[in-house]
N, C-alpha and C. Protein backbone atom coordinates (compact mmCIF):
# COMPACT_ATOMS: atom_id res chain seq x y z
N UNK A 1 -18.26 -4.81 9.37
CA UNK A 1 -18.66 -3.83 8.39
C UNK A 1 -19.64 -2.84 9.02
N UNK A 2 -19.89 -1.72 8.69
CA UNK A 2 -20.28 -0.53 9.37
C UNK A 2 -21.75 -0.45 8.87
N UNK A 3 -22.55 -0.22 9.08
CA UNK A 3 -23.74 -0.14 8.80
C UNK A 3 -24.30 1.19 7.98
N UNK A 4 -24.47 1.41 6.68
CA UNK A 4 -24.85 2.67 6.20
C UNK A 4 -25.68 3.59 7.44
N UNK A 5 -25.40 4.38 6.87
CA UNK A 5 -26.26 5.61 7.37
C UNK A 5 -27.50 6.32 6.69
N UNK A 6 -28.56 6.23 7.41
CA UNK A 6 -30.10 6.01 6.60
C UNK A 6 -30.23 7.70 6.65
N UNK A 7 -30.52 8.27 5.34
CA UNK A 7 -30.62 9.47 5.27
C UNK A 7 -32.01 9.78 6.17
N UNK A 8 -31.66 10.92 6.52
CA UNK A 8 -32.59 11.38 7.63
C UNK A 8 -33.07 12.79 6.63
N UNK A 9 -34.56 13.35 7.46
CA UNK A 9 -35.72 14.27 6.22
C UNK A 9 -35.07 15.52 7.51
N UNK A 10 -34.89 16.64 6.85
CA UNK A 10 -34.91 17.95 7.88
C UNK A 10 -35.85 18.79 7.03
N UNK A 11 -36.83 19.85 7.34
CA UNK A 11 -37.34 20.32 7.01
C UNK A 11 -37.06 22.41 6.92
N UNK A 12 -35.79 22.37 7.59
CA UNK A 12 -34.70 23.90 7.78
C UNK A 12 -33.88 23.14 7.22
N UNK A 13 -32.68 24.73 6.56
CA UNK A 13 -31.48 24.77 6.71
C UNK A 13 -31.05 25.86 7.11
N UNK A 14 -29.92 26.25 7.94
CA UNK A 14 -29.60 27.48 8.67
C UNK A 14 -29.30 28.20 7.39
N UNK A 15 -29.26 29.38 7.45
CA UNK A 15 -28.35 30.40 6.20
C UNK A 15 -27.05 30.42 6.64
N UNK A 16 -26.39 30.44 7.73
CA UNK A 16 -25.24 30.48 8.17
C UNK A 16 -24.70 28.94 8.99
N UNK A 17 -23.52 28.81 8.43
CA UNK A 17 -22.27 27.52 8.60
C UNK A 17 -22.24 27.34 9.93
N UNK A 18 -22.22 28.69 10.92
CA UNK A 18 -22.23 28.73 12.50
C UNK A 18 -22.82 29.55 12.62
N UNK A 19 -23.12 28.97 14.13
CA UNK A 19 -23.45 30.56 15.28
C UNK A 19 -22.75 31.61 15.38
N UNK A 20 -23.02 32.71 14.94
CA UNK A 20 -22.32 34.04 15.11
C UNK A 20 -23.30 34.91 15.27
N UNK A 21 -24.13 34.89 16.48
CA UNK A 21 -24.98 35.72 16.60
C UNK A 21 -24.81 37.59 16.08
N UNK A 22 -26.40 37.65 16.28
CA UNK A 22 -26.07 38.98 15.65
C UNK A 22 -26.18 40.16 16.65
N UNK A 23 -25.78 41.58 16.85
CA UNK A 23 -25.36 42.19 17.95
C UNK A 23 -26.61 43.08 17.76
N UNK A 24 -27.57 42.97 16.26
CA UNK A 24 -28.82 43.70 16.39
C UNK A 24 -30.02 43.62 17.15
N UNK A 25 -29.67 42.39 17.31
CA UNK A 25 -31.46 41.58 18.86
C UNK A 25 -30.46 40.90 19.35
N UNK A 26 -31.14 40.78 20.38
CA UNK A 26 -31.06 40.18 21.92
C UNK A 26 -32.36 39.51 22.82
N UNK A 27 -31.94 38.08 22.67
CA UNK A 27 -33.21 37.66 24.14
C UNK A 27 -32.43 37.50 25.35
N UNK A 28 -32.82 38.19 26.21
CA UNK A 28 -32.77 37.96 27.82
C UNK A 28 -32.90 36.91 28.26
N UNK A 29 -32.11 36.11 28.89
CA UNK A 29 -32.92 34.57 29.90
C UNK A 29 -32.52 35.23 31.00
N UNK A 30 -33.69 34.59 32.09
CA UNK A 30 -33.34 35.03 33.23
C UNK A 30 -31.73 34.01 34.22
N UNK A 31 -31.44 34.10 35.20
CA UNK A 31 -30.75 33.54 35.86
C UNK A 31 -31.90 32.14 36.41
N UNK A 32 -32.95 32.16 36.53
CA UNK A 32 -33.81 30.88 36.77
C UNK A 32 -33.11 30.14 35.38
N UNK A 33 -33.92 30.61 34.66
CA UNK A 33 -34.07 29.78 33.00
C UNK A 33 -32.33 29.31 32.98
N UNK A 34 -31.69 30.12 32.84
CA UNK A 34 -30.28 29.53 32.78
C UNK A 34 -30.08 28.39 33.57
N UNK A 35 -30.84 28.28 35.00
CA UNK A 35 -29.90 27.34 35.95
C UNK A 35 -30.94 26.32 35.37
N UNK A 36 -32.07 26.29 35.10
CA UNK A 36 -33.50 25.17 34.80
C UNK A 36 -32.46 24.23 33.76
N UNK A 37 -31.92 25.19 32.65
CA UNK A 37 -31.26 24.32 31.42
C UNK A 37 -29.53 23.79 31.82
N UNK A 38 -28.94 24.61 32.88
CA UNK A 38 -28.01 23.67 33.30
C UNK A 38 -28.23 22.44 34.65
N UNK A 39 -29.10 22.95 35.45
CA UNK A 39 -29.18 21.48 36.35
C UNK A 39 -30.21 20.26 35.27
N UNK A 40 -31.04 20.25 34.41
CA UNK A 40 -31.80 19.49 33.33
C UNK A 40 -30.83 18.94 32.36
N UNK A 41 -30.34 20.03 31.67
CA UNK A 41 -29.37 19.13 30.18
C UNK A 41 -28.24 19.07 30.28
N UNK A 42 -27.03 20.43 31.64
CA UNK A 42 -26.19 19.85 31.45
C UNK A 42 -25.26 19.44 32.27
N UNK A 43 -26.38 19.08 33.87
CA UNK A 43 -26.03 18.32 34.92
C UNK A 43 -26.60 16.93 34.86
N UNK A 44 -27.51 16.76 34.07
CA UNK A 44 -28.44 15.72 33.58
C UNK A 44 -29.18 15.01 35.11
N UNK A 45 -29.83 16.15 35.39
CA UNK A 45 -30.96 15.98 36.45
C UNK A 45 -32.04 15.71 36.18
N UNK A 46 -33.07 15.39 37.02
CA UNK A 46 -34.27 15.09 36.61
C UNK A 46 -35.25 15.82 37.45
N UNK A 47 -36.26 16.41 36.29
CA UNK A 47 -37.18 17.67 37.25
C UNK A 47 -37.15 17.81 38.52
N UNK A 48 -37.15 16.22 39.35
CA UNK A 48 -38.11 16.55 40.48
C UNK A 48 -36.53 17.05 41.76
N UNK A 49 -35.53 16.55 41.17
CA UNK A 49 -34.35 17.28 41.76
C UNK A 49 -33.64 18.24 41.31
N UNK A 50 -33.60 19.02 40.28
CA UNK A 50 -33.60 20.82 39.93
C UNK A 50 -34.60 21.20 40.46
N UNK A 51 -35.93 21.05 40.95
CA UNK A 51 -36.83 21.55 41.44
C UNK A 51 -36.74 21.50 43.03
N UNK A 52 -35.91 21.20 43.18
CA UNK A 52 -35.61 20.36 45.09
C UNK A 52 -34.36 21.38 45.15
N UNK A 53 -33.43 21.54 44.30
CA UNK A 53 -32.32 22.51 44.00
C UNK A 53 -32.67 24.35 44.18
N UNK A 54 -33.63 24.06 43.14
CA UNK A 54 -33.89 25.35 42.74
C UNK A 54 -35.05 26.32 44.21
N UNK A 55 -35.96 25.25 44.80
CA UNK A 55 -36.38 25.23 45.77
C UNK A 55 -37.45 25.76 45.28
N UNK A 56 -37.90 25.36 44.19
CA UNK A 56 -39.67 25.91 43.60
C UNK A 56 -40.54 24.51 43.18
N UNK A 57 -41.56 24.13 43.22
CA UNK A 57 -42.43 23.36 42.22
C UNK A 57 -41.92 22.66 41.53
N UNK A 58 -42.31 21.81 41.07
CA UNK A 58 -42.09 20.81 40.02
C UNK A 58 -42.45 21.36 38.71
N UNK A 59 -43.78 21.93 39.07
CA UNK A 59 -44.17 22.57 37.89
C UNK A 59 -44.00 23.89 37.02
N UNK A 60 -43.26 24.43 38.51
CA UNK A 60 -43.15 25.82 38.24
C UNK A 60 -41.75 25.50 37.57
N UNK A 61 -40.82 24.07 37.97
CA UNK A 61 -39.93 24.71 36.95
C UNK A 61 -39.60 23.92 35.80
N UNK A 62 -40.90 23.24 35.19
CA UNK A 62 -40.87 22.95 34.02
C UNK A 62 -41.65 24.53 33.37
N UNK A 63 -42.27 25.19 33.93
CA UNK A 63 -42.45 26.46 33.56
C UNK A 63 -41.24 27.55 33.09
N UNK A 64 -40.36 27.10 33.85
CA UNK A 64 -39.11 27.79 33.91
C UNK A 64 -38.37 27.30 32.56
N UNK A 65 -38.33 26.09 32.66
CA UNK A 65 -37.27 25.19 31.59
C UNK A 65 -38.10 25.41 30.27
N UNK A 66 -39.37 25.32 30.01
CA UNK A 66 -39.86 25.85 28.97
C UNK A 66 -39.82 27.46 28.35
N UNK A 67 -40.36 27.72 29.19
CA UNK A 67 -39.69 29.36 28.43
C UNK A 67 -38.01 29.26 28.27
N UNK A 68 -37.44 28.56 28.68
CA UNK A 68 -35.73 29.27 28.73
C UNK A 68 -35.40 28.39 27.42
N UNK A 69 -36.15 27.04 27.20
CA UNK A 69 -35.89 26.34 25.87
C UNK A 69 -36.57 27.16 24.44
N UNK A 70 -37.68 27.53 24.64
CA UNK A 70 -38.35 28.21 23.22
C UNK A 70 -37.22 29.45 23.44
N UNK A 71 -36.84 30.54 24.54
CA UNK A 71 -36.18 31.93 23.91
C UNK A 71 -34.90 31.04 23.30
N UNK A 72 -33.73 29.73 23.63
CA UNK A 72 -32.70 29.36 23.39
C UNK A 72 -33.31 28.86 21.48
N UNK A 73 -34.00 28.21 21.37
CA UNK A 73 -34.72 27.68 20.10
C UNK A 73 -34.76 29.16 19.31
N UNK A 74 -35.41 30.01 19.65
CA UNK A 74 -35.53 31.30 18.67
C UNK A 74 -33.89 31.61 18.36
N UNK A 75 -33.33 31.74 19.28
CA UNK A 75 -32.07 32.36 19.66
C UNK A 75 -31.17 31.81 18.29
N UNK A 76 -31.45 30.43 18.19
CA UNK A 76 -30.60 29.72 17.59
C UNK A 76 -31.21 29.89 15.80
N UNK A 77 -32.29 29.72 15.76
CA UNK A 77 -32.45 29.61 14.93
C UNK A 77 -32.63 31.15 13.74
N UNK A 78 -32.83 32.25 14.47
CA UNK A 78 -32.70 33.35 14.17
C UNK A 78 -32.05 34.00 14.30
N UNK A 79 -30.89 33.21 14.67
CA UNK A 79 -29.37 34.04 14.59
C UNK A 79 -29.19 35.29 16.02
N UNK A 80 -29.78 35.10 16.95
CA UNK A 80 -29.77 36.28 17.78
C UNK A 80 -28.82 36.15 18.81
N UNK A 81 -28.68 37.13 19.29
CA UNK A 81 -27.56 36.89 20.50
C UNK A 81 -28.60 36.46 21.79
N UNK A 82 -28.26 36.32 22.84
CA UNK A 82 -28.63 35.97 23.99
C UNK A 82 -28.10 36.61 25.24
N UNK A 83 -28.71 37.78 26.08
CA UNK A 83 -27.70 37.68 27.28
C UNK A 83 -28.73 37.30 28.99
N UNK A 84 -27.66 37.56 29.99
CA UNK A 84 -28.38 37.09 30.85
C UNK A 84 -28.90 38.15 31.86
N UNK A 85 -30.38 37.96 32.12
CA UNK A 85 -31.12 39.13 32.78
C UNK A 85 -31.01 38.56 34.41
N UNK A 86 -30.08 39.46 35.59
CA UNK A 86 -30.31 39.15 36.76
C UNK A 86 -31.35 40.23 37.17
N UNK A 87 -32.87 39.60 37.63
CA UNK A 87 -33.68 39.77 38.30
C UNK A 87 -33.53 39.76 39.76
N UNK A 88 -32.60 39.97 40.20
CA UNK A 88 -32.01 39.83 41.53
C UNK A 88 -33.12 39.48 42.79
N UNK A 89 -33.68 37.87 42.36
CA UNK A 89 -34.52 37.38 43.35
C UNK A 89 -33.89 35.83 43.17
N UNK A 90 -32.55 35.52 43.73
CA UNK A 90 -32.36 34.25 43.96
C UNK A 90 -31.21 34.36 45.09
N UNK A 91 -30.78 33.21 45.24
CA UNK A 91 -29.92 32.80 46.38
C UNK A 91 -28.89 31.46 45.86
N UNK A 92 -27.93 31.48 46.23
CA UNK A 92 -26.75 29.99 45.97
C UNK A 92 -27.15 29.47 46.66
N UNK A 93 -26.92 28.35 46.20
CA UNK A 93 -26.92 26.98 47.24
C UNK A 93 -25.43 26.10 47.18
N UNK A 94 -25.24 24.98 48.22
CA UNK A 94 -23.91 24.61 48.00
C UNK A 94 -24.43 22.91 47.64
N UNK A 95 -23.87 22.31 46.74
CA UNK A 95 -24.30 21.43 46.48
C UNK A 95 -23.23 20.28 46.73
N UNK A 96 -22.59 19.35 47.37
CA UNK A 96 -21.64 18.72 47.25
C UNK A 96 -21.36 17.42 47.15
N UNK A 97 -20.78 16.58 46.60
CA UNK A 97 -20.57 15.19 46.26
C UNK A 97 -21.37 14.70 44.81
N UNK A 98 -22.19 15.98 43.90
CA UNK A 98 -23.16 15.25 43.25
C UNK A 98 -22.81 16.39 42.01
N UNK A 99 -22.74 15.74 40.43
CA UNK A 99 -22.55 16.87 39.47
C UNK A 99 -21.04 17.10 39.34
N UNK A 100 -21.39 18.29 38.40
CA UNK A 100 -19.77 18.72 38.34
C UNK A 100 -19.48 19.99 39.26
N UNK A 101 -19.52 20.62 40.19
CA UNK A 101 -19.71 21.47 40.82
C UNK A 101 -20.59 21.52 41.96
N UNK A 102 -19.99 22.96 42.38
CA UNK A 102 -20.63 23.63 43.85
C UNK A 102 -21.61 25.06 43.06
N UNK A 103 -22.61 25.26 43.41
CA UNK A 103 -23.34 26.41 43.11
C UNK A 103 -23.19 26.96 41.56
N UNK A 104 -22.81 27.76 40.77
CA UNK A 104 -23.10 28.19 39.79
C UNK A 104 -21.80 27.58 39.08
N UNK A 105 -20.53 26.56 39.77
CA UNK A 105 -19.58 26.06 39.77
C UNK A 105 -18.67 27.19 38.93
N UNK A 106 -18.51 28.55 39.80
CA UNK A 106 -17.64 29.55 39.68
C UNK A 106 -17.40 29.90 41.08
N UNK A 107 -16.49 30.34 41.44
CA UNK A 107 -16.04 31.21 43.42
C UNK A 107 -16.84 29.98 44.04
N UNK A 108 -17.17 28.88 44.15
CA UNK A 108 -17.60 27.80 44.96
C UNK A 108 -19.30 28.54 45.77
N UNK A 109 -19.91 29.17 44.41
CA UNK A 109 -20.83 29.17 44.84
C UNK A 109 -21.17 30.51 45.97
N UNK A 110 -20.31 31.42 45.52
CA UNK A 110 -20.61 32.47 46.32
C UNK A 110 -21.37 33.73 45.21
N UNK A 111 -21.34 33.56 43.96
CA UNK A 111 -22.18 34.43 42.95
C UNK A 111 -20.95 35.12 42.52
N UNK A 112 -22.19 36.01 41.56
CA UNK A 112 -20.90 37.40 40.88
C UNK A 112 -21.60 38.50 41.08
N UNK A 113 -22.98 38.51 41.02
CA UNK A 113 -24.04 39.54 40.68
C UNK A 113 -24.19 40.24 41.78
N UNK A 114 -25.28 41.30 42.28
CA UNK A 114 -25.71 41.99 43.45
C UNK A 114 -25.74 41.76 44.54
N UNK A 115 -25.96 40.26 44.35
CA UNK A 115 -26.18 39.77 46.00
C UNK A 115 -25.15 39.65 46.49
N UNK A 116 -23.55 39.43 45.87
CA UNK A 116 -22.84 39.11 46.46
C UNK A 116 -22.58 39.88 47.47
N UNK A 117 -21.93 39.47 49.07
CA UNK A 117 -22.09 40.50 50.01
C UNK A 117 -20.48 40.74 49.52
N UNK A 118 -20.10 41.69 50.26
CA UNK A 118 -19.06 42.61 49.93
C UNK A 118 -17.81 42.37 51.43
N UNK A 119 -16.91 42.31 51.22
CA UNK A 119 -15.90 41.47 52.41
C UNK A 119 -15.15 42.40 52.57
């Protein structure tokens, strides 16, 4: 027999059924903040190796992962769109045998943005 399900207290409710952001605001994440929340939640790393990845601090990139979680938290909850700001101060790396992927796990890690060199 299945065990009820113990009502749980929320203190929100969205106004809207889904996400359908809105095209009137926009938060920027940078290309850091993006990679902080995919090597953390959805490579399921642990600081001190996104930070060994990313090739900054430990601290600097729970600095990182925090700002990119509160703009994603606003984002969501205020209905906003989100896009992504390249600050064009990073570099790929190739990562292999570990995760689901090589580098941004698109072109095996060769980018899309500015840096890419040109062939």
């Amino acid at each position: 027999m299945v065990r009820p399900r113990k009502v749980r207290r929320i203190g929100y409710r969205p106004e809207f059924d889904e996400y359908t952001p809105s095209k009137d605001r926009c938060i920027e994440l940078t290309f850091e903040e993006l990679e902080s929340i995919r090597l953390i939640d959805y490579e399921k790393l642990n600081q001190q190796e996104a930070s060994e990845l990313m090739n900054v601090g430990r601290t600097t990139l729970q600095a990182i992962y925090k700002s990119a979680r509160e703009k994603i938290s606003v984002a969501l909850i205020e209905n906003i769109s989100i896009s992504y700001l390249d600050n064009d101060c990073y570099e790929f790396y190739q990562r292999h045998g570990h995760g689901r992927g090589i580098g941004m796990g698109r072109m095996q890690g060769q980018g899309r943005g500015r840096n890419r060199k040109k062939e």
